[in-house]
C-alpha atoms as a PDB file:
ATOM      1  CA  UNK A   1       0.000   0.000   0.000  1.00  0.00           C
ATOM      2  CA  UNK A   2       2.846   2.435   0.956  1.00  0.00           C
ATOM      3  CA  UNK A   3       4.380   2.502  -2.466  1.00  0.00           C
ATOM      4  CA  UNK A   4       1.109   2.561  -4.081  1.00  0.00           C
ATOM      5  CA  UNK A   5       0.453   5.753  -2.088  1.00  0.00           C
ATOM      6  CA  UNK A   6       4.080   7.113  -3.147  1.00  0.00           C
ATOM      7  CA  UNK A   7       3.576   6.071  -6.831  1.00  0.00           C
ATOM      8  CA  UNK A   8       0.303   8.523  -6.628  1.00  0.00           C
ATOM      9  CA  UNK A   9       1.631  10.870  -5.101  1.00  0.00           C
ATOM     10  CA  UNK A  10       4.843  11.042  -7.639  1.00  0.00           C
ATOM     11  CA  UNK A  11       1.854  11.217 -10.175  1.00  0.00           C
ATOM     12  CA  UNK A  12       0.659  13.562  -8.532  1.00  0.00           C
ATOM     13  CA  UNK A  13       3.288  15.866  -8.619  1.00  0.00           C
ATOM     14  CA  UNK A  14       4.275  15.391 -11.735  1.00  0.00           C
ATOM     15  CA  UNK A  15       0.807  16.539 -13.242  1.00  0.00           C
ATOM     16  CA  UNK A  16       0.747  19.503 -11.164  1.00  0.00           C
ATOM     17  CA  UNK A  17       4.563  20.755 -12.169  1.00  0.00           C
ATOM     18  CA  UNK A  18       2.911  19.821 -15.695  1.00  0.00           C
ATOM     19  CA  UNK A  19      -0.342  21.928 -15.112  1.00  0.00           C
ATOM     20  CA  UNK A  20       1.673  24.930 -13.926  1.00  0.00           C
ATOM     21  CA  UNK A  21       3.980  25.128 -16.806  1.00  0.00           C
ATOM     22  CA  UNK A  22       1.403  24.769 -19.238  1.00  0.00           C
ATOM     23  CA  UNK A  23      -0.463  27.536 -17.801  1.00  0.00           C
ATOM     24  CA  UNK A  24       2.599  29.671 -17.953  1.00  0.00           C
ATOM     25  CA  UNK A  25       3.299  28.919 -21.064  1.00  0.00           C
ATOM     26  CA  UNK A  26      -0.538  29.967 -21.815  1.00  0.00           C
ATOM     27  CA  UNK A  27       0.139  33.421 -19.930  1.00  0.00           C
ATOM     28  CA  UNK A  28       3.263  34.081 -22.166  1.00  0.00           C
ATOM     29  CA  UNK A  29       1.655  33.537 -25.547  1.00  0.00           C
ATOM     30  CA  UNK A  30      -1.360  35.630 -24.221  1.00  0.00           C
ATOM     31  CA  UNK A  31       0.956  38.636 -22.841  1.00  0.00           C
ATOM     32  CA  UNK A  32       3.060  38.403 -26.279  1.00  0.00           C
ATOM     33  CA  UNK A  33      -0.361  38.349 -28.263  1.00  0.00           C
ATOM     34  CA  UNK A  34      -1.330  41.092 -26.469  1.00  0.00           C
ATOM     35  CA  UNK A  35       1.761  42.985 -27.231  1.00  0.00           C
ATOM     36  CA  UNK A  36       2.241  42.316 -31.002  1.00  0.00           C
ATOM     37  CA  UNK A  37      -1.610  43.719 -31.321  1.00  0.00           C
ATOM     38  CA  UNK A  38      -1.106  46.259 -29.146  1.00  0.00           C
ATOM     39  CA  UNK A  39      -3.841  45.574 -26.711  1.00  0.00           C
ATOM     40  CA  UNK A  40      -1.816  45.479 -23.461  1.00  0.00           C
ATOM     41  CA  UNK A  41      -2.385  48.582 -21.373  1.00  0.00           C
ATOM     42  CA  UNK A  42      -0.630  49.820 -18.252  1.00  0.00           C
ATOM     43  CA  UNK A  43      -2.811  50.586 -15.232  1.00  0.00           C
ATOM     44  CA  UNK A  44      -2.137  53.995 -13.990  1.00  0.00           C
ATOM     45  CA  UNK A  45      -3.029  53.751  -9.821  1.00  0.00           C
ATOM     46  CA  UNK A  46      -1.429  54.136  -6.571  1.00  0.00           C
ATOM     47  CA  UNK A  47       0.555  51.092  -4.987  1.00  0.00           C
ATOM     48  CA  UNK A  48       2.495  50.680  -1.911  1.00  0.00           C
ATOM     49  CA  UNK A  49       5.701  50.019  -3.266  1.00  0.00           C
ATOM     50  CA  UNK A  50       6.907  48.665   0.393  1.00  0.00           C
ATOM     51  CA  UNK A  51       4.175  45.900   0.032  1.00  0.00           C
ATOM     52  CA  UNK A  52       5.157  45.456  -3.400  1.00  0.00           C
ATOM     53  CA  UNK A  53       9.055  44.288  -2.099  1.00  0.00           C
ATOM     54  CA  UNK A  54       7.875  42.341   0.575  1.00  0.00           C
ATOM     55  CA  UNK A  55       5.872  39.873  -1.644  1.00  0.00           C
ATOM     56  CA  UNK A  56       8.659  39.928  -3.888  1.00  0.00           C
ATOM     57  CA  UNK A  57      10.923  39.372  -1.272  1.00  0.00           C
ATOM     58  CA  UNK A  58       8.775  36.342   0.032  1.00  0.00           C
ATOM     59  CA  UNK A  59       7.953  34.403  -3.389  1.00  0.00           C
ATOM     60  CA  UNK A  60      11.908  35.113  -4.166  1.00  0.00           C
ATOM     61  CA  UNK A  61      13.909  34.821  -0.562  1.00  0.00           C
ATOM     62  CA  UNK A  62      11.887  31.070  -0.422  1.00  0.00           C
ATOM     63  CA  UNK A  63      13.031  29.999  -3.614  1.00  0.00           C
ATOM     64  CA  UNK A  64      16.551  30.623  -3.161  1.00  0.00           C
ATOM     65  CA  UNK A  65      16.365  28.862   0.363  1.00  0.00           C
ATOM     66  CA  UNK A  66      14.651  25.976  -1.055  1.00  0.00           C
ATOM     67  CA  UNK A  67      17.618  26.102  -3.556  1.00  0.00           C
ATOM     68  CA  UNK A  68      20.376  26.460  -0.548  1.00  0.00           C
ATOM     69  CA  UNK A  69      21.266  30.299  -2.041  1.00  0.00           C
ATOM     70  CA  UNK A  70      21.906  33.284  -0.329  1.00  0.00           C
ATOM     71  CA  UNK A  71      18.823  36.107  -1.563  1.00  0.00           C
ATOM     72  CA  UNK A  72      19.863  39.378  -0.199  1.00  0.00           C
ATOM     73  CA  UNK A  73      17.567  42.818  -0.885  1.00  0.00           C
ATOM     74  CA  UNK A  74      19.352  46.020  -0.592  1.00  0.00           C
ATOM     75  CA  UNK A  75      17.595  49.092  -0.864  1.00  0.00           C
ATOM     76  CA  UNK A  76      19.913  52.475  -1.539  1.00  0.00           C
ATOM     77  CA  UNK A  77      18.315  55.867  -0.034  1.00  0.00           C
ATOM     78  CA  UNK A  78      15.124  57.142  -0.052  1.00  0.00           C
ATOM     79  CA  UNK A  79      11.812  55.505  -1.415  1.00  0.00           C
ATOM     80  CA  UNK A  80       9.050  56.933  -1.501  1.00  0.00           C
ATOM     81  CA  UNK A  81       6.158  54.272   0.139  1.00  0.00           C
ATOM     82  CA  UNK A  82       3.460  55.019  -2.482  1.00  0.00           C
ATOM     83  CA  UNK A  83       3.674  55.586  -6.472  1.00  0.00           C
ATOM     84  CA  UNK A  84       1.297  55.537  -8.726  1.00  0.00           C
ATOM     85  CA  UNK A  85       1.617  53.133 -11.999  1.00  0.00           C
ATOM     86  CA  UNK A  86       0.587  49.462 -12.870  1.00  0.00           C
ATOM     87  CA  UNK A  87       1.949  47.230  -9.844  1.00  0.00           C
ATOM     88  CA  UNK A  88       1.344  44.193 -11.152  1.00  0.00           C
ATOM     89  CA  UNK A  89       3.007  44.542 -14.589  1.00  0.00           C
ATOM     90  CA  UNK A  90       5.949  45.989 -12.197  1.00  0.00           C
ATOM     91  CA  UNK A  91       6.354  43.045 -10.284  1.00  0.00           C
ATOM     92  CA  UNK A  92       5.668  40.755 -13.146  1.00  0.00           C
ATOM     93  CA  UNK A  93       9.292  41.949 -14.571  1.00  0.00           C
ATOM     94  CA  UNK A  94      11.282  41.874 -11.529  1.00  0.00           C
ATOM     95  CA  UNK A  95       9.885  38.692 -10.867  1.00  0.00           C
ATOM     96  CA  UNK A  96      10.656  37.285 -13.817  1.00  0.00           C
ATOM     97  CA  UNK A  97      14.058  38.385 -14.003  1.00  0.00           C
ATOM     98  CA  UNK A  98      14.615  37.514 -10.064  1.00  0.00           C
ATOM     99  CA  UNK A  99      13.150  33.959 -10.916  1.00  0.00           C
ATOM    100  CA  UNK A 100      15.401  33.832 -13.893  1.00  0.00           C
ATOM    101  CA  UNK A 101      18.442  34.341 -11.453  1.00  0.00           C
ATOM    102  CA  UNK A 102      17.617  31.865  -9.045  1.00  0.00           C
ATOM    103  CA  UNK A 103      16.899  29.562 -12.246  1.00  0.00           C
ATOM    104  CA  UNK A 104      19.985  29.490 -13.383  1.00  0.00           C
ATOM    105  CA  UNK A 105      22.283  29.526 -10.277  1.00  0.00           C
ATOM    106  CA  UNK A 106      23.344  26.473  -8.779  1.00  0.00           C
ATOM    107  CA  UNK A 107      24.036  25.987  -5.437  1.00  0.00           C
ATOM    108  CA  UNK A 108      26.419  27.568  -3.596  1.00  0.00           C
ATOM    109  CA  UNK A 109      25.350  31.003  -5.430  1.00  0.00           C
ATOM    110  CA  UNK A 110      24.207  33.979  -4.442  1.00  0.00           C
ATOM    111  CA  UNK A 111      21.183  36.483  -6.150  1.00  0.00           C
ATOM    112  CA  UNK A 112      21.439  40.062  -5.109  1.00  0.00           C
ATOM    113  CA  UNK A 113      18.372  42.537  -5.602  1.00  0.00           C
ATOM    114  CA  UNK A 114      18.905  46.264  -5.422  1.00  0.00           C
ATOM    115  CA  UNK A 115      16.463  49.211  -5.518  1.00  0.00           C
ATOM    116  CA  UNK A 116      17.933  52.576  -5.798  1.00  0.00           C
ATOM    117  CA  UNK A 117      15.823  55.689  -6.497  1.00  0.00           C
ATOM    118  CA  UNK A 118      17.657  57.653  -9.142  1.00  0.00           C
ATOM    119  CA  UNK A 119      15.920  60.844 -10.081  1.00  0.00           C
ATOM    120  CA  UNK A 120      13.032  62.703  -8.808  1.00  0.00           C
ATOM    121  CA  UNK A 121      11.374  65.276 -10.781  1.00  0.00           C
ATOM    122  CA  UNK A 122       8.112  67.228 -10.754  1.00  0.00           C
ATOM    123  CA  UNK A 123       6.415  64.541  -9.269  1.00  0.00           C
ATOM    124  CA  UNK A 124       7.861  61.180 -10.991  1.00  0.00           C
ATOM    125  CA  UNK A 125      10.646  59.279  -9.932  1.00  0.00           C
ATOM    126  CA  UNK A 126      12.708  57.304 -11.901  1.00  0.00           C
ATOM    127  CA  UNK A 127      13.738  53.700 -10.018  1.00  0.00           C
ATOM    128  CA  UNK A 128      16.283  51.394 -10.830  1.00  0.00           C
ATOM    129  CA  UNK A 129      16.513  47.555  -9.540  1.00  0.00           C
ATOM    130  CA  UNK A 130      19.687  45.574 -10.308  1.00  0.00           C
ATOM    131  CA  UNK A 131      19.883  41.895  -9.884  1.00  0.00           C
ATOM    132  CA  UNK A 132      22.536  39.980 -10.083  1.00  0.00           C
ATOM    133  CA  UNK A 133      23.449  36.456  -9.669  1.00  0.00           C
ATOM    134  CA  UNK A 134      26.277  34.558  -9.889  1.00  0.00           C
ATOM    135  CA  UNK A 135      24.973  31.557 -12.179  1.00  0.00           C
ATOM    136  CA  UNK A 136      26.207  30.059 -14.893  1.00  0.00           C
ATOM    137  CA  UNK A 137      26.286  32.677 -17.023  1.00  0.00           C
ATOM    138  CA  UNK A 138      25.934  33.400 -20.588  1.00  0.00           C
ATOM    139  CA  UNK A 139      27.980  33.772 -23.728  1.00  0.00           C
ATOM    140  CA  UNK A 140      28.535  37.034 -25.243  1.00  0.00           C
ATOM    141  CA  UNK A 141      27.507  36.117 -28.648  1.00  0.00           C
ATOM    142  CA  UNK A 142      23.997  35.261 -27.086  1.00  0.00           C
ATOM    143  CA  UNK A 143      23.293  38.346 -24.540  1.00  0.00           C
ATOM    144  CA  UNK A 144      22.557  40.373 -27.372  1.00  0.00           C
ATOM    145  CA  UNK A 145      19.628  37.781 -28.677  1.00  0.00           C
ATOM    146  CA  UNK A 146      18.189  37.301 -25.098  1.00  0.00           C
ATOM    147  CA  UNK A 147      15.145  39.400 -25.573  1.00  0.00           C
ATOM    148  CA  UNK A 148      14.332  37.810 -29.243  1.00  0.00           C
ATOM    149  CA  UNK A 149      11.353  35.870 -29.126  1.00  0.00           C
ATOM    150  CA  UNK A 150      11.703  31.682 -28.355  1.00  0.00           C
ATOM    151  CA  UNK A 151      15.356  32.574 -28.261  1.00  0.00           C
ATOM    152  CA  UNK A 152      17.459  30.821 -25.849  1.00  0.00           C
ATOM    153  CA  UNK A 153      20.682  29.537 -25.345  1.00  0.00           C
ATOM    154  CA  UNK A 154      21.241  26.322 -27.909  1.00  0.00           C
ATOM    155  CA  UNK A 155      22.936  24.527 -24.990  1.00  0.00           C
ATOM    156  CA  UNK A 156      22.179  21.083 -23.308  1.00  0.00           C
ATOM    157  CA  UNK A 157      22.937  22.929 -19.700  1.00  0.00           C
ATOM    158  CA  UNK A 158      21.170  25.488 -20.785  1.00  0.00           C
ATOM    159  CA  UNK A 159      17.504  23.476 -22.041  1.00  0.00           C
ATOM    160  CA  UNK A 160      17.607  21.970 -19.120  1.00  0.00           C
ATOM    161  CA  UNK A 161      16.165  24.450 -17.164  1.00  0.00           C
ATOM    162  CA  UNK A 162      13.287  24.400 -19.162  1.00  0.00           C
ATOM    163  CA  UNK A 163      11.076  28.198 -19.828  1.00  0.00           C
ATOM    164  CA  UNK A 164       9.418  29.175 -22.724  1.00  0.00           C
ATOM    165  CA  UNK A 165      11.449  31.820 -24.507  1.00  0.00           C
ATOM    166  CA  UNK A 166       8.923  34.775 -24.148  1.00  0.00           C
ATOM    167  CA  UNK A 167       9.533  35.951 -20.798  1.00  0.00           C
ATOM    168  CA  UNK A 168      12.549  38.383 -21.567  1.00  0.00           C
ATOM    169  CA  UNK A 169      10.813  39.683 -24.644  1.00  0.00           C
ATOM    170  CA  UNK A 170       7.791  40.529 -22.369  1.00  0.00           C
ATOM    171  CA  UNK A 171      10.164  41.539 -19.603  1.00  0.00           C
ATOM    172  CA  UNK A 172      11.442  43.761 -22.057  1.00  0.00           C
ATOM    173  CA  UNK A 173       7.957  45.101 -23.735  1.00  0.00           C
ATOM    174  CA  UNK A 174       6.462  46.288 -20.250  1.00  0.00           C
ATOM    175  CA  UNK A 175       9.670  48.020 -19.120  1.00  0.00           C
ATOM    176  CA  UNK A 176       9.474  50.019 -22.351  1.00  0.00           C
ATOM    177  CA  UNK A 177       6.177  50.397 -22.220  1.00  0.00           C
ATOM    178  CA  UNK A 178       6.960  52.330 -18.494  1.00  0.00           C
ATOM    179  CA  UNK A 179       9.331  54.775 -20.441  1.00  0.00           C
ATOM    180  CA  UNK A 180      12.462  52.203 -19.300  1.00  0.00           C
ATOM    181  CA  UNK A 181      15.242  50.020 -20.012  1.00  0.00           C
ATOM    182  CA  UNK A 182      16.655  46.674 -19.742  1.00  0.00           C
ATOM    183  CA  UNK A 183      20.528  46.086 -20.165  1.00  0.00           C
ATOM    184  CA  UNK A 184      21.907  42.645 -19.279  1.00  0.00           C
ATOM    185  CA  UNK A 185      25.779  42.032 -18.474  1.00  0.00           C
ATOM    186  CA  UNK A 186      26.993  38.221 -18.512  1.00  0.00           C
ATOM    187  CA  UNK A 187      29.944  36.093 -18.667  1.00  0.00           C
ATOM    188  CA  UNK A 188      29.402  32.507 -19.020  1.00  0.00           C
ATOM    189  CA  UNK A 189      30.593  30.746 -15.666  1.00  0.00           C
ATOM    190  CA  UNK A 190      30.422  33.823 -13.417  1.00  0.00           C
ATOM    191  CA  UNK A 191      27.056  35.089 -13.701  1.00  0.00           C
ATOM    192  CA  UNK A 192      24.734  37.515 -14.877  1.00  0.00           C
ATOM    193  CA  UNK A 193      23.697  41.425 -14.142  1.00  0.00           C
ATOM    194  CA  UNK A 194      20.385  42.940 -15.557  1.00  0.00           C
ATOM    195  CA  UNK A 195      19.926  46.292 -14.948  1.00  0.00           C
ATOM    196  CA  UNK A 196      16.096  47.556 -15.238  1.00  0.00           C
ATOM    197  CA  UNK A 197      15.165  51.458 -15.110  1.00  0.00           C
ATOM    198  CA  UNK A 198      12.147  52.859 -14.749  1.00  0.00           C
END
């Protein structure tokens, strides 16, 4: 009866890891569709950007302990506890990007998050959040591709991992879309940097 009980619950598991990335994958090709025709809109309303981190830093700090990393959230002067803008878009990107890092960085590795207000000016603010990781890296003929869509690395290491190759090239469309910019820094081996402003 035991293994019985184990063999269903493997089966279990398995379909619900299935379910999950299927429904990802569903989100993606939505989000992209939505892009390409234009349709996606940015919500424009007030958002504690303090409760904003702390999910983050909940969904992201439990990953990289499941993972045996070490998450660390740094944040450099003054924020401001309320903005106004689309929060879950927001947190959609550093998400991705922070779930990216943990990803693709074996253990021991560390995945540092940074928020740093950099300019303040008749009432906007421009934020940046840097995350870096020290994963395995990409090559340099590839960083430059890493926001195509379906693109990723053509690498065994790599594929393992699994994704869908649409989450940078959303990434990417919603930090635009907030007046921003993505730059990513990598060298294969030691890790990667990206660098979001918005």
């Amino acid at each position: 009866p035991d293994d019985v009980l184990n063999r269903n619950f493997s089966y279990l598991k398995k379909i619900e890891t299935s379910s999950k990335q299927l429904l990802a994958l569903i989100n993606d090709i939505l989000d992209m569709s939505r892009i390409e025709s234009g349709k996606m809109n940015l919500k424009n309303e007030e958002f504690s950007f303090g409760k904003m981190l702390e999910e983050i830093n909940t969904m992201i700090g439990g990953q990289c302990a499941d993972k045996k990393l070490n998450y660390d959230c740094r944040v450099i002067g003054k924020i401001d506890e309320f903005y106004i803008g689309d929060v879950m878009k927001l947190k959609q990107v550093l998400l991705n990007i922070l779930g990216n890092a943990v990803k693709f960085t074996p253990s021991p590795g560390n995945v540092t998050f940074t928020v740093e207000k950099t300019a303040e000016f008749d009432n906007r603010t421009t934020l940046k959040f840097l995350v870096k990781d020290t994963g395995i890296g990409m090559d340099e003929d590839f960083v430059p591709k890493i926001f195509d869509v379906f693109s990723q690395a053509d690498n065994s290491s790599v594929n393992a991992y699994g994704g869908t190759g649409l989450g940078m090239p959303i990434t990417k469309s919603i930090v635009e879309m907030m007046n921003g910019k993505i730059e990513v820094d990598s060298e294969k081996g030691k890790g990667t940097t990206f660098t979001v402003t918005v």
